[in-house]
Protein backbone atom coordinates (compact mmCIF):
# COMPACT_ATOMS: atom_id res chain seq x y z
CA UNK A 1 -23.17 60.80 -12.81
CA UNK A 2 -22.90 57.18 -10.76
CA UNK A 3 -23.74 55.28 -13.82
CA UNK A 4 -21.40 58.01 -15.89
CA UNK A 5 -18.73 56.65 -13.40
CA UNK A 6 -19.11 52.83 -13.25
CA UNK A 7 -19.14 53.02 -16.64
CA UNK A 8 -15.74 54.74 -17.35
CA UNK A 9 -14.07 52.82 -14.56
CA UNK A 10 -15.37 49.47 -16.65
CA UNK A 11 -14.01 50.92 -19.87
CA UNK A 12 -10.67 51.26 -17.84
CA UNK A 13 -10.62 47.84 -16.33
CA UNK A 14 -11.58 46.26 -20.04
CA UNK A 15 -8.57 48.21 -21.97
CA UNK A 16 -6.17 46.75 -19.20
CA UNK A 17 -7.20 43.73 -19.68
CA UNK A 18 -7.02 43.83 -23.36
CA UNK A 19 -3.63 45.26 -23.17
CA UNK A 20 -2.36 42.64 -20.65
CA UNK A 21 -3.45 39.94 -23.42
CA UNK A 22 -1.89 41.41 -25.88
CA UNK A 23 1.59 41.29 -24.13
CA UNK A 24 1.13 37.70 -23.30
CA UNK A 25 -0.49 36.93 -26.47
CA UNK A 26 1.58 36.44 -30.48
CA UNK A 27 4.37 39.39 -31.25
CA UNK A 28 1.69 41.34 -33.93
CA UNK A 29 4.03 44.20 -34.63
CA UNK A 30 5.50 44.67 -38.11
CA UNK A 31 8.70 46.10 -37.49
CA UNK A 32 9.70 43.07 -35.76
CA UNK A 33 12.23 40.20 -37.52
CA UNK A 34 13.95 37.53 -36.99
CA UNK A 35 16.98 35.30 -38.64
CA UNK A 36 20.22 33.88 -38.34
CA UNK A 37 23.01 36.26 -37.34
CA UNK A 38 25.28 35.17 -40.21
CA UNK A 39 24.80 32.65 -43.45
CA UNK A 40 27.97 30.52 -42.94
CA UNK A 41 29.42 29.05 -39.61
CA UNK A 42 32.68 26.74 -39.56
CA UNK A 43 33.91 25.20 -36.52
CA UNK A 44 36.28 22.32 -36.22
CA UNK A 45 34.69 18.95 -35.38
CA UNK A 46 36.19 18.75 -31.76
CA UNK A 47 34.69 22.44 -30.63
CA UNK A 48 32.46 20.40 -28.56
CA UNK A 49 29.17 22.40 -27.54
CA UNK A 50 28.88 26.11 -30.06
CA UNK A 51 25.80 27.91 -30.33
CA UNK A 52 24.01 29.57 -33.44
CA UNK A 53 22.81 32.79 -32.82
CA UNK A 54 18.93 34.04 -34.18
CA UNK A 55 19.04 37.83 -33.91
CA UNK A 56 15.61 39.62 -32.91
CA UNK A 57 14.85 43.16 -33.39
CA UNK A 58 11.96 45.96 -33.12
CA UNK A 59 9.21 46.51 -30.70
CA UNK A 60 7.22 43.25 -29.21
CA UNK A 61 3.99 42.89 -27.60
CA UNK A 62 4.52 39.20 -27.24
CA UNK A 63 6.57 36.21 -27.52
CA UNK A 64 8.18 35.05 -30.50
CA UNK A 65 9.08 31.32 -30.94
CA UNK A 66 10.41 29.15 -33.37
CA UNK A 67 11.50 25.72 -35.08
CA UNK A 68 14.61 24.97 -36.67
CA UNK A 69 15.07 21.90 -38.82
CA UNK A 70 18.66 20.65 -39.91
CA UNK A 71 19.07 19.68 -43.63
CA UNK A 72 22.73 17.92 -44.79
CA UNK A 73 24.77 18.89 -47.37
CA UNK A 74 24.64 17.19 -50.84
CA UNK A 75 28.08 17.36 -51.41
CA UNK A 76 30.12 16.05 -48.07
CA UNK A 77 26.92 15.96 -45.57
CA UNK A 78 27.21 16.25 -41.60
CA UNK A 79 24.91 13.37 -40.51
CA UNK A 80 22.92 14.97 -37.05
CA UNK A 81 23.62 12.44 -34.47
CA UNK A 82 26.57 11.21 -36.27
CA UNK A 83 28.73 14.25 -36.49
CA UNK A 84 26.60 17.26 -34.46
CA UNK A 85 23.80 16.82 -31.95
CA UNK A 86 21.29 19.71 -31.49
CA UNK A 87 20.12 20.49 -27.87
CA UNK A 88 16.42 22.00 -29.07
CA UNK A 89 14.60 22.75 -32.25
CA UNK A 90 11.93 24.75 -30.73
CA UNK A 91 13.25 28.19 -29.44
CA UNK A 92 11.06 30.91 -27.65
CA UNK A 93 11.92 34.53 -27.04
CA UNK A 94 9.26 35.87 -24.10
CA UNK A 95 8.07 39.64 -24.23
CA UNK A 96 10.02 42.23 -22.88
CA UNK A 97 10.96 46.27 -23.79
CA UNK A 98 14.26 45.04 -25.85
CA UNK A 99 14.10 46.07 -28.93
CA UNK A 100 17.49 43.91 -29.81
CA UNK A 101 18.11 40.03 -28.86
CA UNK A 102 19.18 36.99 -29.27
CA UNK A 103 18.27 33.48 -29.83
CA UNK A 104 20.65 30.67 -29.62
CA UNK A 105 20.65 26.77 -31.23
CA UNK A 106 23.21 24.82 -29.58
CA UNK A 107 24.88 22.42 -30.97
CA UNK A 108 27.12 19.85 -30.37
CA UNK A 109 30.03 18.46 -32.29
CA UNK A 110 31.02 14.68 -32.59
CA UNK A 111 34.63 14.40 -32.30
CA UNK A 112 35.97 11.13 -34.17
CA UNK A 113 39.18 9.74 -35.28
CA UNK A 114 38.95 9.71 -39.11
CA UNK A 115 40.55 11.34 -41.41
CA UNK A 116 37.80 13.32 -43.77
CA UNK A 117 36.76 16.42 -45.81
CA UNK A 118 34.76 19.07 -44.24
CA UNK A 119 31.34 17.95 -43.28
CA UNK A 120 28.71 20.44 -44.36
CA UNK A 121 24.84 20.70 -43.14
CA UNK A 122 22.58 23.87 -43.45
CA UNK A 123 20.20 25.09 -40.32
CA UNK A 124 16.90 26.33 -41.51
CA UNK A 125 14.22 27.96 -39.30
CA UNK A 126 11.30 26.08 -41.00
CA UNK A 127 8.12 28.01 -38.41
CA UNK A 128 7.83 31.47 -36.91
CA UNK A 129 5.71 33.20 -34.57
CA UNK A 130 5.13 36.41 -33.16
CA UNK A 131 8.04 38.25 -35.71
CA UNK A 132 8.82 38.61 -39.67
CA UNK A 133 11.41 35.96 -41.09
CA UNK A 134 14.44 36.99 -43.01
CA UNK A 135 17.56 35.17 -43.12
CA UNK A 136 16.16 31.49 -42.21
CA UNK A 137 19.29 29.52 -43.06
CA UNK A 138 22.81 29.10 -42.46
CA UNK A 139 25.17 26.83 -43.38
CA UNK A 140 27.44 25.50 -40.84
CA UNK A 141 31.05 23.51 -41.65
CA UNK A 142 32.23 21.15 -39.65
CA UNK A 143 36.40 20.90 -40.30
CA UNK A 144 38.28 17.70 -39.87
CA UNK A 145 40.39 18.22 -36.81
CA UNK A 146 42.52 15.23 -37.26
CA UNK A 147 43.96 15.34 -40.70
CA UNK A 148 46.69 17.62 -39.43
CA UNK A 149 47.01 16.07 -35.78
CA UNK A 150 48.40 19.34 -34.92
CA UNK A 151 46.33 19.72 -31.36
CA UNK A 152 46.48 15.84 -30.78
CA UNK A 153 50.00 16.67 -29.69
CA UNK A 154 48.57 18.95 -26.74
CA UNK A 155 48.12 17.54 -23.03
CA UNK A 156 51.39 15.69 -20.64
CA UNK A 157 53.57 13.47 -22.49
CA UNK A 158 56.42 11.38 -20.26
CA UNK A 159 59.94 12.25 -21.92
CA UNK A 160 62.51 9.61 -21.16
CA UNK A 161 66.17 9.79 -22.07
CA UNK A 162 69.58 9.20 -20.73
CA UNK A 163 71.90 11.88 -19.32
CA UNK A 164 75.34 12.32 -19.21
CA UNK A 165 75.89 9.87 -16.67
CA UNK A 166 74.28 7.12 -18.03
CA UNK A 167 71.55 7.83 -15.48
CA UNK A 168 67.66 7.21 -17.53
CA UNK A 169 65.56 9.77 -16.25
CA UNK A 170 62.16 10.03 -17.19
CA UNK A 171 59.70 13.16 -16.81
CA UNK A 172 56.65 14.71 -17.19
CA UNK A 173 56.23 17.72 -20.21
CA UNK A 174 53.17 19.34 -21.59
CA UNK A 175 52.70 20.49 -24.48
CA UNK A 176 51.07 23.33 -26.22
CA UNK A 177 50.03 25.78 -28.61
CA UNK A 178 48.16 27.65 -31.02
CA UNK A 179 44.25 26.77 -31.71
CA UNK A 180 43.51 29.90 -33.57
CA UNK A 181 44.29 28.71 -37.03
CA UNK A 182 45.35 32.33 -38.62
CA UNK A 183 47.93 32.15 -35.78
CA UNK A 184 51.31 31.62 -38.07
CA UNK A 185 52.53 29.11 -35.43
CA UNK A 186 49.10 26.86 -35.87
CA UNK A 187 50.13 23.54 -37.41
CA UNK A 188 53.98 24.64 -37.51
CA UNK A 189 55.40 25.40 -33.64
CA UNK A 190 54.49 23.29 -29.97
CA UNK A 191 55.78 24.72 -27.06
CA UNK A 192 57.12 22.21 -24.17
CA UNK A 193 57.66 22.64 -20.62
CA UNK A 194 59.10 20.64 -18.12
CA UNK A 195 59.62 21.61 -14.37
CA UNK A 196 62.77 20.36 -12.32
CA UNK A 197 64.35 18.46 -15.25
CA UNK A 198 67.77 18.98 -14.81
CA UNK A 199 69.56 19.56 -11.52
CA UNK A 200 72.69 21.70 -11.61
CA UNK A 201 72.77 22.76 -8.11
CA UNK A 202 69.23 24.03 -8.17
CA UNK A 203 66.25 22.71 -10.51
CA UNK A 204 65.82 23.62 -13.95
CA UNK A 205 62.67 24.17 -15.23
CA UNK A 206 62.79 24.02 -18.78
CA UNK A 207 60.57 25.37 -21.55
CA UNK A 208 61.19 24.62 -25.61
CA UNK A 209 59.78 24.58 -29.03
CA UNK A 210 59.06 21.79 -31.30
CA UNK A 211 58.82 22.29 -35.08
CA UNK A 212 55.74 19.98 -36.29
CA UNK A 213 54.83 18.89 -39.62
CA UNK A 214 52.24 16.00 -41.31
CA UNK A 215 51.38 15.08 -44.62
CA UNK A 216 48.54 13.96 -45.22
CA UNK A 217 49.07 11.93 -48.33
CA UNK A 218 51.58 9.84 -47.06
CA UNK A 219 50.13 10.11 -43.08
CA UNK A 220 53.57 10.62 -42.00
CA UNK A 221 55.14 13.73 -39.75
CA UNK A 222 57.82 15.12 -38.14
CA UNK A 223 58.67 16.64 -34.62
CA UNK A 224 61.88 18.19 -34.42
CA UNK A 225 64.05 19.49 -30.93
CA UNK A 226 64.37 23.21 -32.10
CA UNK A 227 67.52 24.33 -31.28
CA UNK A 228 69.60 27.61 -30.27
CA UNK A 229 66.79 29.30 -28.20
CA UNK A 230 66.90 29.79 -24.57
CA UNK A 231 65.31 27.00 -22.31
CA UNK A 232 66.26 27.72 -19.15
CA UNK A 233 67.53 30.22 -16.87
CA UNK A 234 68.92 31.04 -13.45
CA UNK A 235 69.27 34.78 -12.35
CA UNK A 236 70.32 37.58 -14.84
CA UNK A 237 73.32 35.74 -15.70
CA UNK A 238 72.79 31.63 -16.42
CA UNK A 239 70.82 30.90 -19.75
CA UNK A 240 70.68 27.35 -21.05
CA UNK A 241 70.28 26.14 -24.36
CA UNK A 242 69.76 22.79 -26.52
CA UNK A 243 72.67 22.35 -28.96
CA UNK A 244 74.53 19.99 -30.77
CA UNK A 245 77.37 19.02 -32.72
CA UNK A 246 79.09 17.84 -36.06
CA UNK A 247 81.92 16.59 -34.35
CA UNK A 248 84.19 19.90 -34.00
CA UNK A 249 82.22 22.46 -33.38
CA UNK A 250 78.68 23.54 -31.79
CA UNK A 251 75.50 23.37 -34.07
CA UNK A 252 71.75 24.51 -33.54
CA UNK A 253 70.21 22.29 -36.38
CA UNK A 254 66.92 21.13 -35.35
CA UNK A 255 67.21 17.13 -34.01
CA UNK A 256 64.33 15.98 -36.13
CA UNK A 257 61.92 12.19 -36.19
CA UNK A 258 59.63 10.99 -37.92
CA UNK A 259 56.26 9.65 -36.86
CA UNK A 260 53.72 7.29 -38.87
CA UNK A 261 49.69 6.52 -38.38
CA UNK A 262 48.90 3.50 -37.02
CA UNK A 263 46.32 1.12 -38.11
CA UNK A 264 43.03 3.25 -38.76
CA UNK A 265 44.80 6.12 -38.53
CA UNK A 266 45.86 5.83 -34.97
CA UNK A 267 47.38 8.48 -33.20
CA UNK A 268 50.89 7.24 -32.15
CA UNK A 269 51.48 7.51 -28.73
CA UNK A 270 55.01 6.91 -28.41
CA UNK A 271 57.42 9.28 -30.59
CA UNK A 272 61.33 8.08 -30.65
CA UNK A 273 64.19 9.74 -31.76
CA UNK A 274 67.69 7.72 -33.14
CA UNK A 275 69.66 6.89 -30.76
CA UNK A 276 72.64 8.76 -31.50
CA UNK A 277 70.64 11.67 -32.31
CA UNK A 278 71.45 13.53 -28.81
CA UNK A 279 71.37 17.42 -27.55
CA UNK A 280 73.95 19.22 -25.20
CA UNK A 281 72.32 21.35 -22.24
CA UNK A 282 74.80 24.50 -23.02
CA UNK A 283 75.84 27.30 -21.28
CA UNK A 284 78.41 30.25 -22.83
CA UNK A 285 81.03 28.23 -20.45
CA UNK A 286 80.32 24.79 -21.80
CA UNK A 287 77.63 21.81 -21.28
CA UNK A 288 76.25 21.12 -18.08
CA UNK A 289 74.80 17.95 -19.28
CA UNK A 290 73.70 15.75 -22.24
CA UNK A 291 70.09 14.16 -23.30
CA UNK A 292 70.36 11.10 -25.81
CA UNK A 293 68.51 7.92 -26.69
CA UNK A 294 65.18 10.71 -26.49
CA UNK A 295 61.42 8.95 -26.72
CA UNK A 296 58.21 10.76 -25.29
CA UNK A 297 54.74 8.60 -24.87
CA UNK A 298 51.73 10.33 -24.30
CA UNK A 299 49.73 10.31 -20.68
């Protein structure tokens, strides 16, 4: 019965052992695969770091790991460290009861100034351990973020213009907007604010729209003052707006420039309007003051 004993205590001992090297060893189970989340990724080439998710699923007694390799696009190709960087090739998942998870690549765009068509590359998971492979590629677009210049506008521009007493004020404005591109004011509407910049007895901050447009063909825009819409307001019963006129009466026609590329397809940084294109700060009881001779340089 001693030796019956020692021997089933051994047995016991041996299967632990065997079972603890099997969780640290190669995933062996079947049921368990691995691939990309999705087969097509686009980002715009300014995102900065994204990741790629690998999803994981079923039972695993051990780790899974694997290498991704990055292959470009025959067409318009996305050169790795030219346009993207990737952080690690070699991914590893270590064992644990979740029978669902994730793997990420991360990658990392290269933001540049020309004007181009979509770069394209495909990520491929070219080695696997420890699960069953099954979608091993994607392909990931990189879109040009500066053909439309849209989002070059955001950030604190200095306004400068000349008010109704002849006084050249100059002020600080940010601009925003959209970056979701199915928003219907991506690429069209820029919203401006500006704190204290008009005093009429107390300080007006002041918020407005631009309209925006750019064609790429010619590399010319527009930015236009739109009109009409509240900007300001003091208490439930002052409301300011911009408006102008056609020499009679009051008009709300957007005060529109133009804006051109610069060599290499330079962002501009100072946008001008004409001189005698001016605006009215108006109130339901008249103007409380006028903005002309209107030019805004970026920070």
């Amino acid at each position: 019965m001693k030796y019956f004993k020692s021997f089933i205590l051994l047995a016991a001992v041996t299967l632990l052992a065997a079972c603890s090297s099997d969780k640290a060893g190669n995933n062996t189970m079947v049921d368990t695969v691995a691939g990309f989340a999705s087969t097509e990724i686009t980002v715009k080439e300014n995102v900065g770091y994204f990741n790629v998710p690998i999803s994981i699923t079923g039972v695993r007694n051990g780790n899974v790991k694997l290498t991704v390799e990055a292959i470009p696009d025959a067409t318009n190709p996305a050169i790795e460290d030219e346009h993207y960087l990737i952080t690690t090739k070699t991914l590893t998942l270590l064992v644990s009861d979740n029978e669902s998870e994730t793997l990420n690549v991360q990658i990392k765009t290269v933001d540049d100034s020309e004007i181009n068509e979509a770069r394209k590359f495909k990520l491929k998971i070219i080695n696997i351990e420890g699960a069953t492979l099954t979608n091993d590629e994607v392909t990931i677009t990189l879109r040009d973020n500066d053909a439309a210049f849209f989002e070059k506008f955001f950030g604190k521009w200095d306004i400068t213009f000349t008010d109704y007493d002849g006084v050249v004020q100059t002020k600080t404005v940010t601009i925003t907007g959209p970056s979701d591109e199915e928003d219907p004011d991506y690429n069209n509407i820029l919203t401006a604010t500006c704190p204290a910049m008009f005093n009429v007895g107390v300080e007006l901050d002041c918020e407005w729209h631009f309209r925006y447009s750019f064609d790429a063909s010619t590399k010319q825009g527009t930015l236009s003052f739109i009109l009409g819409e509240v900007i300001a307001t003091y208490g439930s019963s002052y409301r300011w707006v911009w408006a102008c006129d056609d020499g009679v009466n009051y008009t709300y026609d957007d005060i529109t420039t133009s804006w051109q590329l610069g060599e290499n397809d330079a962002f501009p940084t100072t946008i001008t309007w004409q001189p005698e294109q001016y605006m009215y700060l108006l109130m339901t009881n008249g103007f409380w003051d006028t903005v002309e001779k209107i030019s805004m340089t970026k920070q």
